[in-house]
PDB file of N, CA and C in Angstrom:
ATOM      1  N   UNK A   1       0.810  -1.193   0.000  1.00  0.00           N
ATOM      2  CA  UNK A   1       0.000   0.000   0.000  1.00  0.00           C
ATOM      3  C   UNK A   1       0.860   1.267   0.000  1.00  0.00           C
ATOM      4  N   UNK A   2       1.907   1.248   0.799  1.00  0.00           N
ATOM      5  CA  UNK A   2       3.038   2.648   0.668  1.00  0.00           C
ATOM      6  C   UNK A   2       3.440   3.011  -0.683  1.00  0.00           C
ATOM      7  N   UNK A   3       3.875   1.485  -1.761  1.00  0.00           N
ATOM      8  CA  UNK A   3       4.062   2.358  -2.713  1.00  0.00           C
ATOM      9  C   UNK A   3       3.334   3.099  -3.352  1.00  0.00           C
ATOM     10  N   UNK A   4       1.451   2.511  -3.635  1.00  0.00           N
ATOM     11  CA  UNK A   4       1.038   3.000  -4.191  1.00  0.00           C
ATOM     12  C   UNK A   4       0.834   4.974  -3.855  1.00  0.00           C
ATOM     13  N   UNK A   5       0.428   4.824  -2.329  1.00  0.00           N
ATOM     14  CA  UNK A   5       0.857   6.547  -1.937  1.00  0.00           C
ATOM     15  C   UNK A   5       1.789   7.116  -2.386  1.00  0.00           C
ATOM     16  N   UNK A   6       2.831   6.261  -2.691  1.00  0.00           N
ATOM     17  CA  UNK A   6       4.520   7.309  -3.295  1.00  0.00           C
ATOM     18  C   UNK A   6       4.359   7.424  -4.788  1.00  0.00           C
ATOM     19  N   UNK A   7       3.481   6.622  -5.595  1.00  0.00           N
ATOM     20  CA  UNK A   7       3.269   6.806  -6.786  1.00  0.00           C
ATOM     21  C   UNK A   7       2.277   7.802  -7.281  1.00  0.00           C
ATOM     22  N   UNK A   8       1.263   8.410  -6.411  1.00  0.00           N
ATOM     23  CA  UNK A   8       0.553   8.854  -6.628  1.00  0.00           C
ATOM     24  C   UNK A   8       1.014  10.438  -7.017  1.00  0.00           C
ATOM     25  N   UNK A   9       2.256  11.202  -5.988  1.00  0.00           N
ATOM     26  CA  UNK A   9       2.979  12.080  -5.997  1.00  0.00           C
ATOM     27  C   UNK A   9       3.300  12.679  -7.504  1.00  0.00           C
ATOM     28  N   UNK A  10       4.496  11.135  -7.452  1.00  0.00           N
ATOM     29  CA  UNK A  10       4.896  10.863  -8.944  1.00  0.00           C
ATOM     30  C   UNK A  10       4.284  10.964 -10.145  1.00  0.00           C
ATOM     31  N   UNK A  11       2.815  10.687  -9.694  1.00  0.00           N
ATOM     32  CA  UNK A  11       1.864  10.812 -11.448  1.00  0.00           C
ATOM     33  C   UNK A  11       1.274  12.373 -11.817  1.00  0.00           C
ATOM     34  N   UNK A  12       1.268  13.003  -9.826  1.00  0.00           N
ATOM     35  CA  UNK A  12       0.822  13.993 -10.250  1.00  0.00           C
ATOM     36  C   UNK A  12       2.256  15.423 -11.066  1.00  0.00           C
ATOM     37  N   UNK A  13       2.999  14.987 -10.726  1.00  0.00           N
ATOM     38  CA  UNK A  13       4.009  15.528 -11.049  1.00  0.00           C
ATOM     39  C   UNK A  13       4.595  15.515 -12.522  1.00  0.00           C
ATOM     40  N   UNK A  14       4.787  14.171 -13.052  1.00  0.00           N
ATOM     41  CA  UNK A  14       4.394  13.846 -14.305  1.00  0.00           C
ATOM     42  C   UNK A  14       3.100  14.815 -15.517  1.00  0.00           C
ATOM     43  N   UNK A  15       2.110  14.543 -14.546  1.00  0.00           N
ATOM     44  CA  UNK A  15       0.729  15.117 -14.941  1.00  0.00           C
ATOM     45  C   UNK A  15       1.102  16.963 -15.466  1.00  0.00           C
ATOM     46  N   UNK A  16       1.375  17.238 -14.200  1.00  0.00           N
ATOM     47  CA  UNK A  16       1.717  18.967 -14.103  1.00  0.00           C
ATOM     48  C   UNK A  16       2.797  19.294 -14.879  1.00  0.00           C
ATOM     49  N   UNK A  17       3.779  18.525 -15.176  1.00  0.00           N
ATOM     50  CA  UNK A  17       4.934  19.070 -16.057  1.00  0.00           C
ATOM     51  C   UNK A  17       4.712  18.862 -17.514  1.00  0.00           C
ATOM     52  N   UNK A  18       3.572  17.728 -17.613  1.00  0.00           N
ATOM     53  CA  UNK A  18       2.987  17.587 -19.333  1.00  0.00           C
ATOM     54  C   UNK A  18       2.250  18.543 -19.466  1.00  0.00           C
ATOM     55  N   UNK A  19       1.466  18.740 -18.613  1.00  0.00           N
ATOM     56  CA  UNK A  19      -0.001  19.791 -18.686  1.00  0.00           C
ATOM     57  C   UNK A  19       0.976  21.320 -19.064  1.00  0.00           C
ATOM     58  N   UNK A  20       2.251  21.794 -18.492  1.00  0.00           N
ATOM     59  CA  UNK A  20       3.148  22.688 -18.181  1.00  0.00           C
ATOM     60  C   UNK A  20       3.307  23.016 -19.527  1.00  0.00           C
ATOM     61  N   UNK A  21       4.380  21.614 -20.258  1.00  0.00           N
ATOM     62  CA  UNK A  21       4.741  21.480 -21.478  1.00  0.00           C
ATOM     63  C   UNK A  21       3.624  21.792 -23.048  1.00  0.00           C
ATOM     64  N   UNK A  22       2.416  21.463 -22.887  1.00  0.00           N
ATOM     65  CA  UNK A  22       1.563  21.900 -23.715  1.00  0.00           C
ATOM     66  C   UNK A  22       1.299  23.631 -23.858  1.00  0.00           C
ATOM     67  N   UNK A  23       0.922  24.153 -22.653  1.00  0.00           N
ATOM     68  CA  UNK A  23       1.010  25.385 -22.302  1.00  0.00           C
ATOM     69  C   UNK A  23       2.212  25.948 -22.903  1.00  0.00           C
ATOM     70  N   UNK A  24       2.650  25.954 -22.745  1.00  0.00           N
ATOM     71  CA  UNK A  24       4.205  26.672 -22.673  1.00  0.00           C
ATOM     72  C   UNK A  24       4.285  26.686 -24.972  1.00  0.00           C
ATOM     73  N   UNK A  25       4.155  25.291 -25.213  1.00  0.00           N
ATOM     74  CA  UNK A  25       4.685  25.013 -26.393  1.00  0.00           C
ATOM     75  C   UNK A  25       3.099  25.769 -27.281  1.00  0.00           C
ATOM     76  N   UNK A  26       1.590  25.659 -26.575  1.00  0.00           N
ATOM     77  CA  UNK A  26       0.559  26.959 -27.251  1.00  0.00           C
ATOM     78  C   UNK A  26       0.225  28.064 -27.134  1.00  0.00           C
ATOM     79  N   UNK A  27       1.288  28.413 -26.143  1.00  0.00           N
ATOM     80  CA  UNK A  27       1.382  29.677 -26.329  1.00  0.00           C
ATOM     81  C   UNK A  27       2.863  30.308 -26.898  1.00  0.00           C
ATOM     82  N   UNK A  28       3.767  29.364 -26.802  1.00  0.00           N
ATOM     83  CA  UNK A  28       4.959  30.144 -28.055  1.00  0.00           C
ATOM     84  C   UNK A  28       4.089  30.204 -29.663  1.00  0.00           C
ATOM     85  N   UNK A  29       3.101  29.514 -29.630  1.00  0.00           N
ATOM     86  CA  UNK A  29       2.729  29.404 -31.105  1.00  0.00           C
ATOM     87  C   UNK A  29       2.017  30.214 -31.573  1.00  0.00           C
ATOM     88  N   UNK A  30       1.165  30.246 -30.413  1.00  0.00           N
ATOM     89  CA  UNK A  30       0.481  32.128 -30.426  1.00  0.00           C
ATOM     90  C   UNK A  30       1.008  33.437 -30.513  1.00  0.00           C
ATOM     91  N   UNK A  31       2.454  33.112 -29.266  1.00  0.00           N
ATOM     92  CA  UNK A  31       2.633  34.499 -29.148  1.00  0.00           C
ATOM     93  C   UNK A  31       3.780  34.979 -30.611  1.00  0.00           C
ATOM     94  N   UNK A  32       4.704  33.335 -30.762  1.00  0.00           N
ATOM     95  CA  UNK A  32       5.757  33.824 -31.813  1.00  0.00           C
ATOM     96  C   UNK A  32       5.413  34.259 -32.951  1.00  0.00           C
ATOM     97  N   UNK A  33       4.510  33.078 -33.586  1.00  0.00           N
ATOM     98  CA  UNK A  33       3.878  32.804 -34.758  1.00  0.00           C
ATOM     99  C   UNK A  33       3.189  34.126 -35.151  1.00  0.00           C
ATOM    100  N   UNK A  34       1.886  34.475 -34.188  1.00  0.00           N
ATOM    101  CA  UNK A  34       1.015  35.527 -34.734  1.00  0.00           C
ATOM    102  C   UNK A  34       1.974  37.114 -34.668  1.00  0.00           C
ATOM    103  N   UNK A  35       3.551  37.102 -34.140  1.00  0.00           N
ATOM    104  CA  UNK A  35       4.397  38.492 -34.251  1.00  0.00           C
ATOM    105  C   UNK A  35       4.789  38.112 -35.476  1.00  0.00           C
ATOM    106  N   UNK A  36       5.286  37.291 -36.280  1.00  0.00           N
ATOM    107  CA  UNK A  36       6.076  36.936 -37.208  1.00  0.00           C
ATOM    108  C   UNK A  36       4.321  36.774 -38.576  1.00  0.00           C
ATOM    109  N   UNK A  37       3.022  36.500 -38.353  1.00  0.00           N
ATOM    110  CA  UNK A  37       2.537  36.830 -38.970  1.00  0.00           C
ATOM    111  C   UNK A  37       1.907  38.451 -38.905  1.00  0.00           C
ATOM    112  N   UNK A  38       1.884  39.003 -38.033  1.00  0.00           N
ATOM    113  CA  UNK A  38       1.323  40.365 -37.962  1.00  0.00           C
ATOM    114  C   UNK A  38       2.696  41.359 -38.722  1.00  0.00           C
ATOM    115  N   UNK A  39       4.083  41.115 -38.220  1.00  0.00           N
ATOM    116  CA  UNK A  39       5.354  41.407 -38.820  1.00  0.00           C
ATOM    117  C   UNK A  39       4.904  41.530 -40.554  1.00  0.00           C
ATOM    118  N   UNK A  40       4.299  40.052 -41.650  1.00  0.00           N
ATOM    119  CA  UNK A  40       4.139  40.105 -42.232  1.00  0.00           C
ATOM    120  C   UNK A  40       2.976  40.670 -42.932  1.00  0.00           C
ATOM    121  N   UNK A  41       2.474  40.741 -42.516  1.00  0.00           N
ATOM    122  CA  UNK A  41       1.253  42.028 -42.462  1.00  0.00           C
ATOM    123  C   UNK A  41       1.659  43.224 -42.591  1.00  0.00           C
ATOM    124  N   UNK A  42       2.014  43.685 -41.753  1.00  0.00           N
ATOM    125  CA  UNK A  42       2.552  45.114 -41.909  1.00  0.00           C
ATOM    126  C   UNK A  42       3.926  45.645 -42.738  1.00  0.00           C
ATOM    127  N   UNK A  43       4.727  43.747 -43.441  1.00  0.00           N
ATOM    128  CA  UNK A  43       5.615  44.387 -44.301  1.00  0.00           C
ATOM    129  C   UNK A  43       5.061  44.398 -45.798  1.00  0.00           C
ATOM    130  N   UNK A  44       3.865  44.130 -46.076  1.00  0.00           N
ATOM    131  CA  UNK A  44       2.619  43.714 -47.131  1.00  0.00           C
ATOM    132  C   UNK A  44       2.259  45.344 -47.605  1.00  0.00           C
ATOM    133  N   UNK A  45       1.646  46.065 -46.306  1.00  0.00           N
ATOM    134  CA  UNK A  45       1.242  47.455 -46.004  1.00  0.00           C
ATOM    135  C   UNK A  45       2.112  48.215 -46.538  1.00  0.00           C
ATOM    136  N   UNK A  46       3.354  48.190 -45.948  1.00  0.00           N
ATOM    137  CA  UNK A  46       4.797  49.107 -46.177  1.00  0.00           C
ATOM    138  C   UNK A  46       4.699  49.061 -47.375  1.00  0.00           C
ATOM    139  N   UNK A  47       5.043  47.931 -48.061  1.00  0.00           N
ATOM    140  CA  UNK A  47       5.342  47.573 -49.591  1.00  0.00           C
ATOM    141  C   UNK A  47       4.027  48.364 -50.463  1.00  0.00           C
ATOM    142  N   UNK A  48       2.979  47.865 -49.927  1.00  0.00           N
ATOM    143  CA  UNK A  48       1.681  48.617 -50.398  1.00  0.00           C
ATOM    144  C   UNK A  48       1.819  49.998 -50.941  1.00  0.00           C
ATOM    145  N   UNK A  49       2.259  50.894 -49.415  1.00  0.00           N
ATOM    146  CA  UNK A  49       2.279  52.164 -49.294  1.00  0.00           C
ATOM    147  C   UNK A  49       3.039  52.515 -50.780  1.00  0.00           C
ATOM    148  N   UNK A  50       4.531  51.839 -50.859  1.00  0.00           N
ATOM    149  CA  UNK A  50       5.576  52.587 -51.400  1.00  0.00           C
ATOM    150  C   UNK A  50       4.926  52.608 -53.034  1.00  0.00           C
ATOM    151  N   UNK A  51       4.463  51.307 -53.106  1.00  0.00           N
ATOM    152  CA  UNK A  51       4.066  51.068 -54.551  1.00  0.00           C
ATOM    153  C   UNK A  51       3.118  52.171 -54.850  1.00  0.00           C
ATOM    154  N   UNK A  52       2.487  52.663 -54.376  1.00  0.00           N
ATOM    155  CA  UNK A  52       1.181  53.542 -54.483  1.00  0.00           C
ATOM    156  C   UNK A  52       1.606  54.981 -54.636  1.00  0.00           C
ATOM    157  N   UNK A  53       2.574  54.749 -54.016  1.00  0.00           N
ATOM    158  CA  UNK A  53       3.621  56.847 -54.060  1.00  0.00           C
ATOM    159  C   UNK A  53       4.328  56.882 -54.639  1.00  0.00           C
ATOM    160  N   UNK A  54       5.060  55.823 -55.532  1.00  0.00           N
ATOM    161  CA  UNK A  54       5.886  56.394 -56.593  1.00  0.00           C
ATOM    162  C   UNK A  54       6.250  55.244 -57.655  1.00  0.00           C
ATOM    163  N   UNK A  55       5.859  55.822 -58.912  1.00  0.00           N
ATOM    164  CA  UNK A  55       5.724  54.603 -59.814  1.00  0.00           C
ATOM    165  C   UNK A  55       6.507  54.378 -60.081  1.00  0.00           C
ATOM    166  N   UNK A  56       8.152  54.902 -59.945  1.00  0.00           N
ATOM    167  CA  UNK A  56       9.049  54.679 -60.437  1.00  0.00           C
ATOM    168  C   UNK A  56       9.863  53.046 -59.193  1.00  0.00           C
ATOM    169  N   UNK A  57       9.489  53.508 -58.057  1.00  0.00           N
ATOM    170  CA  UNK A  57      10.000  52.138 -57.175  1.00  0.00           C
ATOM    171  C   UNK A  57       8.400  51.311 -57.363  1.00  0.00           C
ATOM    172  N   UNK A  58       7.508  51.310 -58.124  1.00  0.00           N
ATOM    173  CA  UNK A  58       6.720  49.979 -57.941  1.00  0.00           C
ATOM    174  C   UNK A  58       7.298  48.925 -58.512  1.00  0.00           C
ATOM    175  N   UNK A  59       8.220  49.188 -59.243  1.00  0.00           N
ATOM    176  CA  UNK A  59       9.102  47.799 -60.291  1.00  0.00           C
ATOM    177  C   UNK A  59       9.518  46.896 -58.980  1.00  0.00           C
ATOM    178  N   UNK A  60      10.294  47.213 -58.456  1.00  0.00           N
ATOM    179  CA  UNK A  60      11.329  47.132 -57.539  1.00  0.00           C
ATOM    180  C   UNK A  60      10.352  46.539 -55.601  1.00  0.00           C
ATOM    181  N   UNK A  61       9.329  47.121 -56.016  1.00  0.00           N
ATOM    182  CA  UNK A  61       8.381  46.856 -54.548  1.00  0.00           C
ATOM    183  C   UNK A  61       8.647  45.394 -54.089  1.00  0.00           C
ATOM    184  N   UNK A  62       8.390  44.791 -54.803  1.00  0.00           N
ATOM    185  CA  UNK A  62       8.600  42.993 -54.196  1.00  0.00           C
ATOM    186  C   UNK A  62       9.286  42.745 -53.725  1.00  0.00           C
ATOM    187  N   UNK A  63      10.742  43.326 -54.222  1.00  0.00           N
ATOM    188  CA  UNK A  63      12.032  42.249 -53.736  1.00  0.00           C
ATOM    189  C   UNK A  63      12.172  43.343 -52.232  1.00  0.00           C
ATOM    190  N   UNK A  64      11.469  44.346 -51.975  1.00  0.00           N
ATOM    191  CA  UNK A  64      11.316  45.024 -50.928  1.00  0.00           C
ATOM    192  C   UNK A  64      10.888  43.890 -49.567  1.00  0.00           C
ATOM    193  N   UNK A  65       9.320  43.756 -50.308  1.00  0.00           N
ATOM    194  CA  UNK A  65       8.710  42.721 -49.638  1.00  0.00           C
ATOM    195  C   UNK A  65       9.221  41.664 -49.446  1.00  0.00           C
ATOM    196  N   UNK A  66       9.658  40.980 -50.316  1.00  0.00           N
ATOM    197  CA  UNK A  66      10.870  39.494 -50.184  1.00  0.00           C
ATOM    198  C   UNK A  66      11.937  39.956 -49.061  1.00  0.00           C
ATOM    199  N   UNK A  67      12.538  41.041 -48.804  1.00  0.00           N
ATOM    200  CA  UNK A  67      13.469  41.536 -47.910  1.00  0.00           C
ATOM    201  C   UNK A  67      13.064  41.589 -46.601  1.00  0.00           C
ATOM    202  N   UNK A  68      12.011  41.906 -46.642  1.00  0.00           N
ATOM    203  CA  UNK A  68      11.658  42.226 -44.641  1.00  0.00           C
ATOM    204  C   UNK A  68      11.012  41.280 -44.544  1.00  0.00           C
ATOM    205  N   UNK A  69      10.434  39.981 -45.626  1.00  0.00           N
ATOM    206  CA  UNK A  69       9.786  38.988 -44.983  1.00  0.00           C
ATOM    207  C   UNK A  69      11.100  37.785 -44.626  1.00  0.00           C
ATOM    208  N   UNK A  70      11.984  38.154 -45.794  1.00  0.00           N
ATOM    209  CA  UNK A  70      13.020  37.215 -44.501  1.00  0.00           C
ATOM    210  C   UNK A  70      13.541  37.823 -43.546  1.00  0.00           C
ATOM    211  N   UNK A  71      13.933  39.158 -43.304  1.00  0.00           N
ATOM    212  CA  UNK A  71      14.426  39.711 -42.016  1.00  0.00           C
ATOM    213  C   UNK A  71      13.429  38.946 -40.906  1.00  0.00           C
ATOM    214  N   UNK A  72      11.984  39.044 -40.846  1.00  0.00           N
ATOM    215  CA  UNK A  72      10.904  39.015 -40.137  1.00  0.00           C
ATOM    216  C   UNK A  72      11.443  37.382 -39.525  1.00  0.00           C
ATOM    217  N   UNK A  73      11.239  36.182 -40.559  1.00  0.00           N
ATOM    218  CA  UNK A  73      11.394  34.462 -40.402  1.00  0.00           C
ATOM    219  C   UNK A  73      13.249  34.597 -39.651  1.00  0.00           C
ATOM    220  N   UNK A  74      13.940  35.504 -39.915  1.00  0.00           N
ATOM    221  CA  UNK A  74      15.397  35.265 -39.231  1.00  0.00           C
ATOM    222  C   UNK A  74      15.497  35.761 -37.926  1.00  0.00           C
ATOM    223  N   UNK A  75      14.847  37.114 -37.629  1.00  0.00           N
ATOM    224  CA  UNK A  75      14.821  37.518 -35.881  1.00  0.00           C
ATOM    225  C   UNK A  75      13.792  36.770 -35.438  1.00  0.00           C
ATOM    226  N   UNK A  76      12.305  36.059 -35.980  1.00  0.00           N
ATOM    227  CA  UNK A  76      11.924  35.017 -35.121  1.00  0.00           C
ATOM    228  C   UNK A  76      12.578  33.795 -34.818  1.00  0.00           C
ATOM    229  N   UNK A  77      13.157  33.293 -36.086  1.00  0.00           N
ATOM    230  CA  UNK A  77      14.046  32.093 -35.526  1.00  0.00           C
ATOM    231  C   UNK A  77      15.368  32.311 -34.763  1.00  0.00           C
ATOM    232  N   UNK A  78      15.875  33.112 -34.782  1.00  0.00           N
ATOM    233  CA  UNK A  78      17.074  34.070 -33.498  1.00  0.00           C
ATOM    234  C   UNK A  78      15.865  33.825 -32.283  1.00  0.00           C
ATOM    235  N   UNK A  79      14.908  34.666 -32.163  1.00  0.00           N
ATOM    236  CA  UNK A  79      14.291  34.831 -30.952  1.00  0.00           C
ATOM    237  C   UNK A  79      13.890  33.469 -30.463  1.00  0.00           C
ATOM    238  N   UNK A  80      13.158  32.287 -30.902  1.00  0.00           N
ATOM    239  CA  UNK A  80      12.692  31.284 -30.738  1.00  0.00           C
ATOM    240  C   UNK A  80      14.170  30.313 -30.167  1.00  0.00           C
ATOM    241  N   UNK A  81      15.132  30.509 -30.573  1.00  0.00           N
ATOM    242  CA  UNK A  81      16.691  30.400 -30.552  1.00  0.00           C
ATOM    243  C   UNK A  81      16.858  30.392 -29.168  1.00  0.00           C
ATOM    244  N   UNK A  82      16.714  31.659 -28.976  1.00  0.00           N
ATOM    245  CA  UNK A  82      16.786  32.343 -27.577  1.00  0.00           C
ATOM    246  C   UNK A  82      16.173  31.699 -26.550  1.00  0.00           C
ATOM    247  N   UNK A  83      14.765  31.715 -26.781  1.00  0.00           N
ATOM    248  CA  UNK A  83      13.542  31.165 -26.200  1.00  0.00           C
ATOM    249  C   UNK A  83      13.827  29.825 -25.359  1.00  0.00           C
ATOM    250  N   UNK A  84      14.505  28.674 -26.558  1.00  0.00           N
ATOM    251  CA  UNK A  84      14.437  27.235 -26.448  1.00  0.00           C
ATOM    252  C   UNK A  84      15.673  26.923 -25.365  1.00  0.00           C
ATOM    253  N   UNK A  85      17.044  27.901 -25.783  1.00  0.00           N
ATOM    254  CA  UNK A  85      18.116  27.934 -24.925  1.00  0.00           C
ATOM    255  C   UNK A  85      17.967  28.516 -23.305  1.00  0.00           C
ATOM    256  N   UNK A  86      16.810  29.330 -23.422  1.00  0.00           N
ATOM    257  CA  UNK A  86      16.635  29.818 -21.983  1.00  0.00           C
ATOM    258  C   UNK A  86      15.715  28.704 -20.940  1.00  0.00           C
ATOM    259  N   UNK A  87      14.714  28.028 -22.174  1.00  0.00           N
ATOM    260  CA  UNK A  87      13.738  26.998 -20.998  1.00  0.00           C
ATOM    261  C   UNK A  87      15.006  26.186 -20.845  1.00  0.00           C
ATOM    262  N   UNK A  88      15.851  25.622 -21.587  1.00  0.00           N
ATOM    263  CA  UNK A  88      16.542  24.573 -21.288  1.00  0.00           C
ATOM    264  C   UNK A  88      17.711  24.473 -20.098  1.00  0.00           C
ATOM    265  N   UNK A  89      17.963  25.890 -19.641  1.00  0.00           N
ATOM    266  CA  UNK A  89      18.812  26.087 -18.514  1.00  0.00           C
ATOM    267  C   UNK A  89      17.892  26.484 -17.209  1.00  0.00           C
ATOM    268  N   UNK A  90      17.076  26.326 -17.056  1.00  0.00           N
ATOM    269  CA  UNK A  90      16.299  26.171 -16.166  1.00  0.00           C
ATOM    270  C   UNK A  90      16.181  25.148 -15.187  1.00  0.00           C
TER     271      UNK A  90
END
């Protein structure tokens, strides 16, 4: 009968650090994901803007857009970088 009391500890602990692990991993997905899509959103806009004010850079607008949408995917994956190295020294 003792062990089963000492196991019970154990499952809840188990329990709380999975339950922990879900949390943790839906809300990086929320919080990273929807900066790195709102990021792209607003480098859509930018690009928008420029194309609309001067016809001479609308040629050229895309590779604008191609530019800050990888800046955008490289400081999230730096940050997420960051992120994964900091839970892990914990």
């Amino acid at each position: 009968m003792g062990s089963l009391l000492a196991a019970k500890p154990l499952v809840a602990r188990q329990m709380n650090n999975f339950l922990r692990g879900v949390w943790d991993n839906t809300y990086g997905l929320l919080v990273d994901d929807g900066q790195l899509a709102i990021g792209a959103i607003v480098a859509l806009a930018i690009t928008w803007l420029i194309a609309q004010s001067s016809e001479s850079l609308r040629d050229n607008v895309g590779w604008l857009l191609v530019a800050m949408v990888i800046a955008l995917v490289i400081a999230n994956t730096y940050r997420a970088g960051r992120n994964a190295r900091r839970k892990l020294t914990r």
